[in-house]
C-alpha atoms as a PDB file:
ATOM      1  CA  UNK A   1      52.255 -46.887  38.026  1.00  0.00           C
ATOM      2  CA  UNK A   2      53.903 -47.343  34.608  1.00  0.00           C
ATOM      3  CA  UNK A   3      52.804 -45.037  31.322  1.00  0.00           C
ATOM      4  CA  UNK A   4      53.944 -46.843  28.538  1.00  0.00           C
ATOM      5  CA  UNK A   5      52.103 -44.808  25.686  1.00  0.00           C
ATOM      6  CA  UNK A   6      52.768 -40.853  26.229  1.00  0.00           C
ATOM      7  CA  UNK A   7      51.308 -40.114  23.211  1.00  0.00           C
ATOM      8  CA  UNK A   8      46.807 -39.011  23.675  1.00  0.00           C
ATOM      9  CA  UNK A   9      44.264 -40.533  21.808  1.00  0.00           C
ATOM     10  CA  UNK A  10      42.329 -37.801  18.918  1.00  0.00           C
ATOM     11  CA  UNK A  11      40.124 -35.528  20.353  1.00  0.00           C
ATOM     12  CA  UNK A  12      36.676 -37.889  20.661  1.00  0.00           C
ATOM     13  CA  UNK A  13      34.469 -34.911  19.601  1.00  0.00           C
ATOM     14  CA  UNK A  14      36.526 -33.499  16.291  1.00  0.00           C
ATOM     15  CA  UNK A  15      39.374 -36.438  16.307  1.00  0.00           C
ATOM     16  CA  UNK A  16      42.354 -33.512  15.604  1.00  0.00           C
ATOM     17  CA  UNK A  17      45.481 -34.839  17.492  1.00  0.00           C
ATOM     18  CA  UNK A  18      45.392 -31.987  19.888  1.00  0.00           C
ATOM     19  CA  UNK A  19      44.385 -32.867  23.262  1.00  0.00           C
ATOM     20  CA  UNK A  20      46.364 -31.506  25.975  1.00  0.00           C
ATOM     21  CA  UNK A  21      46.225 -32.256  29.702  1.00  0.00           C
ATOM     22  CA  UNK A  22      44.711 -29.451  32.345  1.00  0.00           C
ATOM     23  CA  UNK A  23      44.840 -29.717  35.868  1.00  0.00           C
ATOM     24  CA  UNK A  24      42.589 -27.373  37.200  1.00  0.00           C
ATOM     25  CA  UNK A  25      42.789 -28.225  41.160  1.00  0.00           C
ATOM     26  CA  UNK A  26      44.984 -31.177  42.550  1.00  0.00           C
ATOM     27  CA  UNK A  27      42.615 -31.470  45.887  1.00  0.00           C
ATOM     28  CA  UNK A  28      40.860 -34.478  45.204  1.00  0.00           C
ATOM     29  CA  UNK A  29      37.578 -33.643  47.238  1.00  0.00           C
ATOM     30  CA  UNK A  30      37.290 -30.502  45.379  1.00  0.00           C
ATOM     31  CA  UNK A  31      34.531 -30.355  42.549  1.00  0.00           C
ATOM     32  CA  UNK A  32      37.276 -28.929  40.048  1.00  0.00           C
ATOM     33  CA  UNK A  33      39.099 -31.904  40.530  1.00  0.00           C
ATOM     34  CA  UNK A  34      36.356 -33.845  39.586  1.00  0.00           C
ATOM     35  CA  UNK A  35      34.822 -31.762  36.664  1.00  0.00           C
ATOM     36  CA  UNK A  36      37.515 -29.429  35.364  1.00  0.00           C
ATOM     37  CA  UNK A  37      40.607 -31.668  35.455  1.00  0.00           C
ATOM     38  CA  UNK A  38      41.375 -33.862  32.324  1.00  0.00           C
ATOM     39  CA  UNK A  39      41.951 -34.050  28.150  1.00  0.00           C
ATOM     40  CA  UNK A  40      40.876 -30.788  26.518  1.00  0.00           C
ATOM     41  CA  UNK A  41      40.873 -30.719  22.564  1.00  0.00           C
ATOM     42  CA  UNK A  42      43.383 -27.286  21.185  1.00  0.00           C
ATOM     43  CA  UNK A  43      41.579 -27.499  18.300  1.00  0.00           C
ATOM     44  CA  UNK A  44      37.933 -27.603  18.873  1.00  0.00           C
ATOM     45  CA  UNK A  45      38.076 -26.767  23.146  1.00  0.00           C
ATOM     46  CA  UNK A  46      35.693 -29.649  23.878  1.00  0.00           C
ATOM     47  CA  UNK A  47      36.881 -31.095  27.312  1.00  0.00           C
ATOM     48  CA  UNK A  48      37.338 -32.141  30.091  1.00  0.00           C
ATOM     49  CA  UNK A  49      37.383 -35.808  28.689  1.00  0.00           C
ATOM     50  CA  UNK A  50      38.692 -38.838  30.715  1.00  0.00           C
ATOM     51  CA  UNK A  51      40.749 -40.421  28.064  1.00  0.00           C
ATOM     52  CA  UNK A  52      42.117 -44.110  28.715  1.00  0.00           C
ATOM     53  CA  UNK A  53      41.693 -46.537  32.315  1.00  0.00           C
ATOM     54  CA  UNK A  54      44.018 -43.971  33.967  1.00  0.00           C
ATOM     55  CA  UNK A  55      41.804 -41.835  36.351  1.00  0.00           C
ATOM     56  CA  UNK A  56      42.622 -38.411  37.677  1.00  0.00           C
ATOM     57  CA  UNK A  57      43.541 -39.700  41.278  1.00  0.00           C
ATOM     58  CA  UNK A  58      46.166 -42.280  39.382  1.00  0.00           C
ATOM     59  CA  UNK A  59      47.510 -39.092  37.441  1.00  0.00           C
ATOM     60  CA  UNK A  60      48.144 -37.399  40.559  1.00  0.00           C
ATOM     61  CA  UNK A  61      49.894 -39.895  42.481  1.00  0.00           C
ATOM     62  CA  UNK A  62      52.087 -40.231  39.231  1.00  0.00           C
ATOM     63  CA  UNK A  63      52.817 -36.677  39.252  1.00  0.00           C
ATOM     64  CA  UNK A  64      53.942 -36.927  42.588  1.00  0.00           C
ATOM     65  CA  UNK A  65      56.259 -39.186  42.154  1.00  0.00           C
ATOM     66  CA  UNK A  66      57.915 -37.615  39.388  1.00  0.00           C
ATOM     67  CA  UNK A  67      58.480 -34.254  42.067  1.00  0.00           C
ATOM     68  CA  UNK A  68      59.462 -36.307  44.397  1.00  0.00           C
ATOM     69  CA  UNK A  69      62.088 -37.642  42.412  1.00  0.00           C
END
């Protein structure tokens, strides 16, 4: 898997440029994983958002492979 853009889209529900990343569990049969882990806005705290096509299983393996490097 290749990121090209690093840089996250504006929060959808204010649109400040202050959505961070959370990963909340890294077990993917966990319900944390699937409802707590994503884009959260530092401005307004709306989250978890999926933001882009990359889903949090994708983001994980990614990870990975950064550790593992």
């Amino acid at each position: 898997m290749e990121l090209v853009d690093w840089t996250p889209p504006p929060c959808p529900t204010c649109g400040a440029d202050e959505m961070y990343h959370k990963l909340v569990s890294h077990i993917p049969s966990s319900k944390a994983f699937r409802t707590l882990n994503g884009w959260y806005c530092g401005k307004c705290h709306a989250g978890a958002f999926q933001l882009g096509n990359v889903t949090e299983s994708d983001a994980v393996r990614f990870a990975i492979s950064l550790i593992n490097k």
